[in-house]
N, C-alpha and C. Protein backbone atom coordinates (compact mmCIF):
# COMPACT_ATOMS: atom_id res chain seq x y z
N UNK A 1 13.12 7.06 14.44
CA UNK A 1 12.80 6.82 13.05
C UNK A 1 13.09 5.35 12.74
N UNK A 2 11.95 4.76 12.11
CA UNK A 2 12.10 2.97 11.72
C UNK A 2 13.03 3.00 10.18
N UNK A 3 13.77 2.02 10.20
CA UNK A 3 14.58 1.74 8.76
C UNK A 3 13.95 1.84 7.36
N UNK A 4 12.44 1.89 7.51
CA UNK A 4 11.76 2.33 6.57
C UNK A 4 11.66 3.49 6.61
N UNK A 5 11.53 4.42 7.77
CA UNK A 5 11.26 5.60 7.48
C UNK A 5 11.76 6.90 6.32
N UNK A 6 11.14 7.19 5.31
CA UNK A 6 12.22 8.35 4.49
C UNK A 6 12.76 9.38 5.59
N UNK A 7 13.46 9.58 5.26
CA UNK A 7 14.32 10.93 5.90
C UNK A 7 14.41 11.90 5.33
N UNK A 8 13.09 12.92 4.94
CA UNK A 8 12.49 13.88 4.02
C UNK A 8 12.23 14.88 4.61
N UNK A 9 12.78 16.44 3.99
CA UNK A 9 11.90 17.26 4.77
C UNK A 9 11.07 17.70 3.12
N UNK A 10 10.33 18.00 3.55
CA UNK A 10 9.03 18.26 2.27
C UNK A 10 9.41 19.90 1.87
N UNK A 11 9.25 20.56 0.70
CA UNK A 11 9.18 21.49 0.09
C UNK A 11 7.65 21.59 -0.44
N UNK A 12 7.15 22.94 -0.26
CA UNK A 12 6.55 23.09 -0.94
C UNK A 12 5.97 22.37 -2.26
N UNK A 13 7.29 22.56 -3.28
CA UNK A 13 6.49 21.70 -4.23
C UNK A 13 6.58 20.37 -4.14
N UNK A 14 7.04 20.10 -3.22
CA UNK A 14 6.83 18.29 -2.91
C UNK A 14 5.51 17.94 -2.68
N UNK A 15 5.61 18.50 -1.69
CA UNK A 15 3.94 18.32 -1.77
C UNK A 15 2.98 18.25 -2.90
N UNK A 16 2.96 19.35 -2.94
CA UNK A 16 2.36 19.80 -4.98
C UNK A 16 2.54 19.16 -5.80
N UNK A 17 3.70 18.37 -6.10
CA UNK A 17 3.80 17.15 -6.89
C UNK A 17 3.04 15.61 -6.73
N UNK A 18 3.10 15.50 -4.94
CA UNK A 18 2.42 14.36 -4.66
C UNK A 18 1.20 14.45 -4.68
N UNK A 19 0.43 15.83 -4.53
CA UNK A 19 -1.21 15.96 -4.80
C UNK A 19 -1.44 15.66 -6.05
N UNK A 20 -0.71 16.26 -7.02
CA UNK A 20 -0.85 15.79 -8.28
C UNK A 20 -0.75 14.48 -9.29
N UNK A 21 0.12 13.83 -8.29
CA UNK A 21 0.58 12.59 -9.03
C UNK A 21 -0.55 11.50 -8.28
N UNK A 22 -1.33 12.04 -6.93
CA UNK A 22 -2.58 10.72 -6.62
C UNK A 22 -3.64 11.57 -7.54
N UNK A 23 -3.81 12.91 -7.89
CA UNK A 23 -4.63 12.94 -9.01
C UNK A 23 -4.63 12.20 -9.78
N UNK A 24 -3.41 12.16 -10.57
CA UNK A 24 -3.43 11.69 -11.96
C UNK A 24 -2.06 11.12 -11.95
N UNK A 25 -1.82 9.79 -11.62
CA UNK A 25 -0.56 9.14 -11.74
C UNK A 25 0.42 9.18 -12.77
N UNK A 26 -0.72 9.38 -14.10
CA UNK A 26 0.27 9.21 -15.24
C UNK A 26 0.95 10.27 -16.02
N UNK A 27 0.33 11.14 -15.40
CA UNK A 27 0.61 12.73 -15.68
C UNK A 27 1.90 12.79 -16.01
N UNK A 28 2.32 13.32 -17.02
CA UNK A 28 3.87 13.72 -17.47
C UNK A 28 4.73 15.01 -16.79
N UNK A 29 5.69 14.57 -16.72
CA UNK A 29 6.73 16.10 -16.04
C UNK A 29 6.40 17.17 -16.68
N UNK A 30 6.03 17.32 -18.01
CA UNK A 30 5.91 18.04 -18.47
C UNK A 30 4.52 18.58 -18.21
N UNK A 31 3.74 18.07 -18.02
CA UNK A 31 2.40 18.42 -18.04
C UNK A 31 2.35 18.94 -16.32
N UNK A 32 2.85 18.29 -15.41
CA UNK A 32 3.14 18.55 -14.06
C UNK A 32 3.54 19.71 -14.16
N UNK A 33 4.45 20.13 -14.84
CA UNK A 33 5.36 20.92 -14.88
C UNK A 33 4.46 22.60 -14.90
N UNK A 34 3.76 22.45 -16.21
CA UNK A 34 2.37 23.24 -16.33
C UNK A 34 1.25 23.40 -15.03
N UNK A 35 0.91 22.61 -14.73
CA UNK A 35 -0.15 22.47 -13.57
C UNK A 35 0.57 23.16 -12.14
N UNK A 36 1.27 22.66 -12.10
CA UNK A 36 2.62 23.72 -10.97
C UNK A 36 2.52 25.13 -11.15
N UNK A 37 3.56 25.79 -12.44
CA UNK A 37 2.62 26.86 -12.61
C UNK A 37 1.34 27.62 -12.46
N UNK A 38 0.15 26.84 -13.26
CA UNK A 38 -1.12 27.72 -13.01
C UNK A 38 -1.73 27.52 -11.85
N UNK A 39 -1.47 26.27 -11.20
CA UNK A 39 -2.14 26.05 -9.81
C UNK A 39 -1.48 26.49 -8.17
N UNK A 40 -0.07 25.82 -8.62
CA UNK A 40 0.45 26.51 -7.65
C UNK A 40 1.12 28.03 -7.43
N UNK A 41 1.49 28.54 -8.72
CA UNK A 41 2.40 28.89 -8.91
C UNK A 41 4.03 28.99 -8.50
N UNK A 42 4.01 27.73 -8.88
CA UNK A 42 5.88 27.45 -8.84
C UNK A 42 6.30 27.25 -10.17
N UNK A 43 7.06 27.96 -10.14
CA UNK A 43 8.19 27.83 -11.49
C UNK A 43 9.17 26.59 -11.57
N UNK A 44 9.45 26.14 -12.59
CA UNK A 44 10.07 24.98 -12.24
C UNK A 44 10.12 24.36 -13.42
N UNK A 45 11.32 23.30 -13.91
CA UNK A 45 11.47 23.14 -15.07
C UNK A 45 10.79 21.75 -14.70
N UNK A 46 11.03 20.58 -16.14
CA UNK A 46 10.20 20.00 -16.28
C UNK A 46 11.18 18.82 -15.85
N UNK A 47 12.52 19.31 -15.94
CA UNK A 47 13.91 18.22 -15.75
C UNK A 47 13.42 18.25 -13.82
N UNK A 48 13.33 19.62 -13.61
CA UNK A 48 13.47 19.55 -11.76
C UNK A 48 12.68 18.59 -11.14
N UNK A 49 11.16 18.59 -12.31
CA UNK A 49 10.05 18.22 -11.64
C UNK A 49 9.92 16.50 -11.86
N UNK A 50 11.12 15.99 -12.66
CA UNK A 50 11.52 15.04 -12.67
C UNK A 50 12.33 14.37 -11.70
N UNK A 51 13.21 15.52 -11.68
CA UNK A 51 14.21 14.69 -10.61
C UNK A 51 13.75 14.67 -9.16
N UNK A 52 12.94 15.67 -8.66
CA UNK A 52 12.54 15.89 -7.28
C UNK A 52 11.49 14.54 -7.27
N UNK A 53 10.41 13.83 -8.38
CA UNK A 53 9.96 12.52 -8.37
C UNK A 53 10.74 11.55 -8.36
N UNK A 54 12.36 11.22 -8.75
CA UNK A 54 13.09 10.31 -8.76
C UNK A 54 13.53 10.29 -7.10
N UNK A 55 14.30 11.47 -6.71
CA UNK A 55 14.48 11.39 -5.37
C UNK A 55 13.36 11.04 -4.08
N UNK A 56 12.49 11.75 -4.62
CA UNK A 56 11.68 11.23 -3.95
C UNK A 56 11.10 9.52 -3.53
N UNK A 57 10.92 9.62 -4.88
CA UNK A 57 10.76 7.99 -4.78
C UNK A 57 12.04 6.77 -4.67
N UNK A 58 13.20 7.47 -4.45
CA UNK A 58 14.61 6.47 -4.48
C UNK A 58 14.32 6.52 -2.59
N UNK A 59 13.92 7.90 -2.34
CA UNK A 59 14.38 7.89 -0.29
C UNK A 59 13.14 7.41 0.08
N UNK A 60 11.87 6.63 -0.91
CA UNK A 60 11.14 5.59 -0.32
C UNK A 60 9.87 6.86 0.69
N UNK A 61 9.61 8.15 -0.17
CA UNK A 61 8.80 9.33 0.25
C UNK A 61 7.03 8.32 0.19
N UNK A 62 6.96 8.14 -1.50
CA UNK A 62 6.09 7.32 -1.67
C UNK A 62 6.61 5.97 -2.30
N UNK A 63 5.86 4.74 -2.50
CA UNK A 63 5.74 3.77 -3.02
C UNK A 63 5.26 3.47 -4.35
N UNK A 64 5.57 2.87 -5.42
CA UNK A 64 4.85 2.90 -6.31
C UNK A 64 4.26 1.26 -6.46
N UNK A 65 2.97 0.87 -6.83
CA UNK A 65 2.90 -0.65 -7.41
C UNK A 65 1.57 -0.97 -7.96
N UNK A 66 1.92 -1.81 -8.83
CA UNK A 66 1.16 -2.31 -10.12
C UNK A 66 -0.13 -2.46 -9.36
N UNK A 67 -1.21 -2.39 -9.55
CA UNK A 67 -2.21 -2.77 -9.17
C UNK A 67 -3.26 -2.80 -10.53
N UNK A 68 -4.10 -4.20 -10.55
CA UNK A 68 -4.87 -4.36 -11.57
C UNK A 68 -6.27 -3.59 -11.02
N UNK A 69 -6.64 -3.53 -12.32
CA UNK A 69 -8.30 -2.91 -12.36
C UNK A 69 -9.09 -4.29 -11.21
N UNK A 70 -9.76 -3.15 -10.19
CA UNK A 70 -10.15 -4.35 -9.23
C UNK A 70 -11.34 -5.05 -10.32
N UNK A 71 -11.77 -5.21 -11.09
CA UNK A 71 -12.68 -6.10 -12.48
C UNK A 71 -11.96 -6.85 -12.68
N UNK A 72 -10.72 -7.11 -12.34
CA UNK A 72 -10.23 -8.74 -12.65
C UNK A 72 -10.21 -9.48 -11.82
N UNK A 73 -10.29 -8.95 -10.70
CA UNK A 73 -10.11 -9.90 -9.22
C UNK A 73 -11.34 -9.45 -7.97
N UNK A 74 -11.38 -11.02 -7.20
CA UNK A 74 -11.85 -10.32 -6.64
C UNK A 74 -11.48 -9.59 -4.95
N UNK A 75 -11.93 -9.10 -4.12
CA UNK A 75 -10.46 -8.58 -3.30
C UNK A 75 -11.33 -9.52 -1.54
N UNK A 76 -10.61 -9.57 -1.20
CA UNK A 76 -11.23 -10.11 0.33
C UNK A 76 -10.26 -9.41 1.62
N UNK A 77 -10.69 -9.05 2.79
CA UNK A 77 -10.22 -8.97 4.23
C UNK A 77 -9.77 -10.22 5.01
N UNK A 78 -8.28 -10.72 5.09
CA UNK A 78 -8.08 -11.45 5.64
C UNK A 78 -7.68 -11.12 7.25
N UNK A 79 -8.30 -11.44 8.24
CA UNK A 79 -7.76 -11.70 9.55
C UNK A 79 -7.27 -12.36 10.63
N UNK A 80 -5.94 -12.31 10.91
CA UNK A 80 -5.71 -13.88 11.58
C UNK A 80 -5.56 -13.58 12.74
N UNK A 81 -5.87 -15.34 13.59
CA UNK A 81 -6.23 -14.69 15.33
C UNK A 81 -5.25 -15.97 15.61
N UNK A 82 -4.42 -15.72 16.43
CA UNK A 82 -3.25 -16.69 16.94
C UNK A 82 -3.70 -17.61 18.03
N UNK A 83 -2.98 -18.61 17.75
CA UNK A 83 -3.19 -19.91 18.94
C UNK A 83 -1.37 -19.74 19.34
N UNK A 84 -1.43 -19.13 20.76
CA UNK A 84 -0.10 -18.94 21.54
C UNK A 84 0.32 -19.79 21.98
N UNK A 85 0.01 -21.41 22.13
CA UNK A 85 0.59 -22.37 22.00
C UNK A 85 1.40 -23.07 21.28
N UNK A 86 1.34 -22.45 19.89
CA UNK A 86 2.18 -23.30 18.93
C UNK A 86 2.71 -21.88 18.01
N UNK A 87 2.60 -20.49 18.40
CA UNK A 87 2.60 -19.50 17.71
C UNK A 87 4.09 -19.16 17.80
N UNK A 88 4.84 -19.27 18.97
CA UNK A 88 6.71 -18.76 18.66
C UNK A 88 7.13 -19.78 17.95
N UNK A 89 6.76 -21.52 17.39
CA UNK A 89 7.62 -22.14 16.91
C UNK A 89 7.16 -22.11 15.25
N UNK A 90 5.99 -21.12 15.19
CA UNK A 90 5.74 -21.06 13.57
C UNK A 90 5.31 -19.91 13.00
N UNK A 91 5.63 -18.71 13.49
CA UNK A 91 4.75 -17.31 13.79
C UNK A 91 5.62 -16.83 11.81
N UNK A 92 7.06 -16.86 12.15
CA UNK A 92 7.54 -16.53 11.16
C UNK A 92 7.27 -16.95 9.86
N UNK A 93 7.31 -18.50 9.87
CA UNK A 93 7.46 -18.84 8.36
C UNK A 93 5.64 -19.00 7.82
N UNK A 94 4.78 -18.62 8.90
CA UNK A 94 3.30 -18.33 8.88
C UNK A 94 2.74 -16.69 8.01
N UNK A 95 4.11 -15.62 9.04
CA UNK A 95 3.85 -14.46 8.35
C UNK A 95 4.89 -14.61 6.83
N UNK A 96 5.83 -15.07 6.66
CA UNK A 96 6.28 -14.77 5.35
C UNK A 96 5.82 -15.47 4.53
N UNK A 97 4.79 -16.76 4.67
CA UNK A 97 3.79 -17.48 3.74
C UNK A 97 3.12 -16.60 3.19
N UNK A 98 2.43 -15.28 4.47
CA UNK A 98 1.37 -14.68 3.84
C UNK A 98 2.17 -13.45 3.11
N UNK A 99 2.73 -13.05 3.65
CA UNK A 99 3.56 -11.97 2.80
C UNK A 99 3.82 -12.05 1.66
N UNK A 100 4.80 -13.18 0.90
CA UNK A 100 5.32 -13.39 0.04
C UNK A 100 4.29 -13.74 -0.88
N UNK A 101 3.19 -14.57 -0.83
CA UNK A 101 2.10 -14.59 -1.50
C UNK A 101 1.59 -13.96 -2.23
N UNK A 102 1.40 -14.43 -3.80
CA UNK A 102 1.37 -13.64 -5.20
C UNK A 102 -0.59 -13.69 -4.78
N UNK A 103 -0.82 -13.51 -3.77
CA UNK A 103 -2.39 -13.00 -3.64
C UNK A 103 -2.47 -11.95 -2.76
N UNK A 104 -1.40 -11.62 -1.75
CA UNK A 104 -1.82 -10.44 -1.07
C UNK A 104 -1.26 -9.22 -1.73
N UNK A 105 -1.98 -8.30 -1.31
CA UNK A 105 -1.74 -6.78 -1.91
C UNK A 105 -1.62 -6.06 -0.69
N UNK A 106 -1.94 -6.27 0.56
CA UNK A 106 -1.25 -4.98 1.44
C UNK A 106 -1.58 -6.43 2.75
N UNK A 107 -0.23 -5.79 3.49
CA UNK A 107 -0.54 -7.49 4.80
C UNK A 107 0.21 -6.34 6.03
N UNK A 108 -0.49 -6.39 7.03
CA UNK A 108 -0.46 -5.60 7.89
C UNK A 108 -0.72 -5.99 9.25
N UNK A 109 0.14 -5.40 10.15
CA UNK A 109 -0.24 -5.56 11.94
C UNK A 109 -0.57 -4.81 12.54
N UNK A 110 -1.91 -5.11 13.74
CA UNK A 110 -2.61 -4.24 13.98
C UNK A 110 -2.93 -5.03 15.63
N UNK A 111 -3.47 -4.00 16.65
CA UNK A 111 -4.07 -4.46 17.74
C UNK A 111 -5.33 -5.47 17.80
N UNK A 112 -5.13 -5.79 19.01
CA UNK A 112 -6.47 -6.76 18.88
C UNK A 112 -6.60 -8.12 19.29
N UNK A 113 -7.77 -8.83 19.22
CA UNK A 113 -7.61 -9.84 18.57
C UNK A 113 -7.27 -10.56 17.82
N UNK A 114 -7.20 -9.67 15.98
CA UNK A 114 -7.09 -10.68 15.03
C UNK A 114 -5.78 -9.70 14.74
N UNK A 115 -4.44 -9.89 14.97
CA UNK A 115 -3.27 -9.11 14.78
C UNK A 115 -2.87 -8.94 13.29
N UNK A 116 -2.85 -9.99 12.76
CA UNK A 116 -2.43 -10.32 11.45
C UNK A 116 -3.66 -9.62 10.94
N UNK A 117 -3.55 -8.60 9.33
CA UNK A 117 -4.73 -8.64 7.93
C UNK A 117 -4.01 -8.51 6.87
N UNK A 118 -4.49 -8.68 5.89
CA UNK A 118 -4.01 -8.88 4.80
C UNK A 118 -5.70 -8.26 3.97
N UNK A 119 -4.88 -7.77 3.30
CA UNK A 119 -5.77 -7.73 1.70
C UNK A 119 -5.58 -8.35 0.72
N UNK A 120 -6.13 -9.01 -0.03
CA UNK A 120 -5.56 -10.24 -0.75
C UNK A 120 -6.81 -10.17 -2.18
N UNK A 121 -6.34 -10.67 -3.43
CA UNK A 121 -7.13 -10.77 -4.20
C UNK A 121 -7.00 -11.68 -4.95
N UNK A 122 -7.90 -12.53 -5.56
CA UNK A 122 -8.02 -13.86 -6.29
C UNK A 122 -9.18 -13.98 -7.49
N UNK A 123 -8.58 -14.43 -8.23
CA UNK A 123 -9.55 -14.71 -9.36
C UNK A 123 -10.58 -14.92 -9.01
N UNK A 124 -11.00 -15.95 -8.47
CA UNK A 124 -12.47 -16.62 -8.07
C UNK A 124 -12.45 -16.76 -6.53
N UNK A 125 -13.63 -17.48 -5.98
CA UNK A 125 -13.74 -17.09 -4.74
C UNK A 125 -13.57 -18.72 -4.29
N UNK A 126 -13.76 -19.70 -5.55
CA UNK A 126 -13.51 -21.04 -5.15
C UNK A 126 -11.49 -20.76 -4.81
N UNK A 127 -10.82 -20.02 -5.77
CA UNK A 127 -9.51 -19.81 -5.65
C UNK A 127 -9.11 -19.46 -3.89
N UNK A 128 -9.66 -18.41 -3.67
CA UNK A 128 -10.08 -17.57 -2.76
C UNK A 128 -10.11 -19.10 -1.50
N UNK A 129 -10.90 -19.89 -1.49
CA UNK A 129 -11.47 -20.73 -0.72
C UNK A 129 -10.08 -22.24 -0.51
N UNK A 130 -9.47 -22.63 -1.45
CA UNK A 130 -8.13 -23.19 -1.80
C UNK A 130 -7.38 -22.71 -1.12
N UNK A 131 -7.20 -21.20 -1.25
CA UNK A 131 -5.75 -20.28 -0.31
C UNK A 131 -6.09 -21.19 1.20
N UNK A 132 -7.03 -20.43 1.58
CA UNK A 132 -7.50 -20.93 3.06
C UNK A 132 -7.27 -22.43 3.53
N UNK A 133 -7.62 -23.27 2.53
CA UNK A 133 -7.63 -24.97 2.95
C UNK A 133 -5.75 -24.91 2.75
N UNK A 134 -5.03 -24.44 2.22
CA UNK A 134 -3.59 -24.52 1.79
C UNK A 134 -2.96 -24.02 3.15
N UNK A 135 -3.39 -22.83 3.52
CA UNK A 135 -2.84 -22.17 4.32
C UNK A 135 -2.93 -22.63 5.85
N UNK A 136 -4.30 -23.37 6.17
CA UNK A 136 -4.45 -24.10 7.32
C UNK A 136 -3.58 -25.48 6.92
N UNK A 137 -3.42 -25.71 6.16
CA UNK A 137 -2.60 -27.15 5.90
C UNK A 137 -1.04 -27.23 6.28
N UNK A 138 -0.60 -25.97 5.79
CA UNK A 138 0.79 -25.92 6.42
C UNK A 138 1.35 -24.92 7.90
N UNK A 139 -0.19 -23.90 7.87
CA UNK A 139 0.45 -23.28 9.37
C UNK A 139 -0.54 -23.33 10.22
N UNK A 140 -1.35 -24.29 10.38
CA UNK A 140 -2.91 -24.18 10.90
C UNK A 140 -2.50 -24.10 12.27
N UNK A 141 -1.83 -24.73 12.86
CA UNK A 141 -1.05 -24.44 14.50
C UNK A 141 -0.58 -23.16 14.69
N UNK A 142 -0.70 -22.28 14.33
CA UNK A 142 -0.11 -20.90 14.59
C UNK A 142 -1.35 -20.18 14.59
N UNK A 143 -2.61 -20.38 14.32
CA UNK A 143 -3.67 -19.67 13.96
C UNK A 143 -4.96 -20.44 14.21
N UNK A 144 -5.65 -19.66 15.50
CA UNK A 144 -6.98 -20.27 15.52
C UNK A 144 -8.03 -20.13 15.04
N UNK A 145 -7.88 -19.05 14.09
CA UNK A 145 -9.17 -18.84 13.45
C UNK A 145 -8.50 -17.83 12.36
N UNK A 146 -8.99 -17.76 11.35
CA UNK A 146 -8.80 -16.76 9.83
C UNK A 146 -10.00 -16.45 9.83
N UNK A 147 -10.14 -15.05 9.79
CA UNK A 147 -11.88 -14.56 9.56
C UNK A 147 -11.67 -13.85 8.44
N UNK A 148 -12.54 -13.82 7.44
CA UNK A 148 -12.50 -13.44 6.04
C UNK A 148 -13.53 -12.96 5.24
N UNK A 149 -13.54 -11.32 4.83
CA UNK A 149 -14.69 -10.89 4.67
C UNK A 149 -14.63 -10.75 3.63
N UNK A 150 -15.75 -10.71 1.95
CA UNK A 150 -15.47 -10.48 0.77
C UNK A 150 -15.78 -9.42 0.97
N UNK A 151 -15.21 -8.42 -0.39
CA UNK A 151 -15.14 -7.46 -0.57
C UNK A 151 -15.92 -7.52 -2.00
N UNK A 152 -17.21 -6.89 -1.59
CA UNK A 152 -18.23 -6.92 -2.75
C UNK A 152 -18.43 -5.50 -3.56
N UNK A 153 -18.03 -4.16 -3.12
CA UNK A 153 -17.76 -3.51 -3.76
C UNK A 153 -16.47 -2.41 -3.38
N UNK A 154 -15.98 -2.54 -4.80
CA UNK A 154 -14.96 -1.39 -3.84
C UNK A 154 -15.21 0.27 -4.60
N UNK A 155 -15.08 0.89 -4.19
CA UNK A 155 -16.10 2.38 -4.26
C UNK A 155 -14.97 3.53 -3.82
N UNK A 156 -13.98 3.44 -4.00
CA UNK A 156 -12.76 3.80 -3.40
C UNK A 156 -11.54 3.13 -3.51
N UNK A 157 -10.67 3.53 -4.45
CA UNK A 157 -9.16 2.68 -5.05
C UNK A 157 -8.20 3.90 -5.38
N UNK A 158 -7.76 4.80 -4.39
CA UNK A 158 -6.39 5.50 -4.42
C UNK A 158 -6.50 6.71 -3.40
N UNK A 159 -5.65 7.25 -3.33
CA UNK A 159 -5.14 8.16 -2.55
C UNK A 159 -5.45 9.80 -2.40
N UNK A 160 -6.48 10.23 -2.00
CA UNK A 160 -6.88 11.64 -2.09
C UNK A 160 -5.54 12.62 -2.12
N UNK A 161 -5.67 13.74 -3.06
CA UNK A 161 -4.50 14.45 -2.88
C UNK A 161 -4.70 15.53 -1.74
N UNK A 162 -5.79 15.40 -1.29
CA UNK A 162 -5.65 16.46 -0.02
C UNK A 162 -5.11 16.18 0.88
N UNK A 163 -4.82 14.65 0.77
CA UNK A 163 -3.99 13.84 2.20
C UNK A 163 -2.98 14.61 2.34
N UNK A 164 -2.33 15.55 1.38
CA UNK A 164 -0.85 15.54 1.62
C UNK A 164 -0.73 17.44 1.96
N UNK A 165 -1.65 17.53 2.24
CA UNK A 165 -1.99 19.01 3.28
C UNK A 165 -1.29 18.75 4.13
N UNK A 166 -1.39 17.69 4.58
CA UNK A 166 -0.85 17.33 6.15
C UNK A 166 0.56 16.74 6.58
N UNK A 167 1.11 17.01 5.65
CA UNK A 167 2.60 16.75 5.78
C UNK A 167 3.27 18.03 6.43
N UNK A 168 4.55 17.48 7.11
CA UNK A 168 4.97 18.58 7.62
C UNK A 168 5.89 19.27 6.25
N UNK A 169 5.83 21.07 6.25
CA UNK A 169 6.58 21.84 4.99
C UNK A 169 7.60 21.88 6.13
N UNK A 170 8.59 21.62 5.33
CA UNK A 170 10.50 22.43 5.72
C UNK A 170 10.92 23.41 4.88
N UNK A 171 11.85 23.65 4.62
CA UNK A 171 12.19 25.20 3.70
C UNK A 171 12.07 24.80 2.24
N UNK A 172 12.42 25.82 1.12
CA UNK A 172 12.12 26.00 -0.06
C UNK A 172 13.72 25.35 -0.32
């Protein structure tokens, strides 16, 4: 298990709560509380169905974060492909540039060629085009190429609640 990992065993209505809450995020305990009942049928107060969302989200089960209406921004695929010549003496302060960056929204490692992606979103695409000239300016030796795809529609922005069929259940 990685230091991120929660250390959760799922209940029944855990689950049931998390289908419900990528339904409808804003849904109230109380109203949860109802929908539990007629859908699942679990009984359950509205305090429980509170606190089992606090714990949950304190042991890091799910994540929560702000995300704007993608209509304000626009979103792009960033991919970075390393130059292993100059990549152990700048790899770090290259990935926490991109990390820390009030433009990415999810930055991720993956096989491949292009190891580094990022999802990133920017007002404009001239903005968008700045990141890039900035970013080759201070870590351009760590990276031989940034490939970067716009993201012209997005048609899909959250989390199906059927995903969470697939969790493993532990006891009641």
């Amino acid at each position: 298990m990685t230091e991120d990992e929660p250390d959760w065993e799922f209940k029944e209505r855990d689950i049931a709560i998390l289908q419900e809450l990528a339904h409808d995020p804003q849904i109230s305990s109380r109203n949860l509380t109802e929908v539990l009942a007629e859908k699942y049928d679990i009984d359950v107060s509205h305090v429980t169905v509170s606190e089992s969302i606090r714990k949950m989200r304190n042991a890091g089960v799910f994540r929560e974060a702000v995300i704007p209406n993608e209509a304000y921004f626009i979103f792009a695929l960033f991919e970075f492909k390393f130059n292993p010549e100059h990549f152990a003496e700048g790899w770090r302060d290259a990935m926490e540039y991109i990390q820390n960056d009030e433009n990415t929204l999810f930055y991720f490692l993956s096989d491949g060629e292009y190891q580094w992606k990022s999802v990133m979103m920017f007002q404009t695409r001239e903005a968008e085009s700045r990141w890039i000239h900035e970013f080759y300016k201070e870590h351009g030796k760590v990276v031989d190429n940034i490939r970067n795809s716009v993201v012209t529609n997005v048609l899909k922005f959250g989390t199906s609640s059927e995903l969470f069929d697939h969790l493993p259940k532990g006891g009641e």
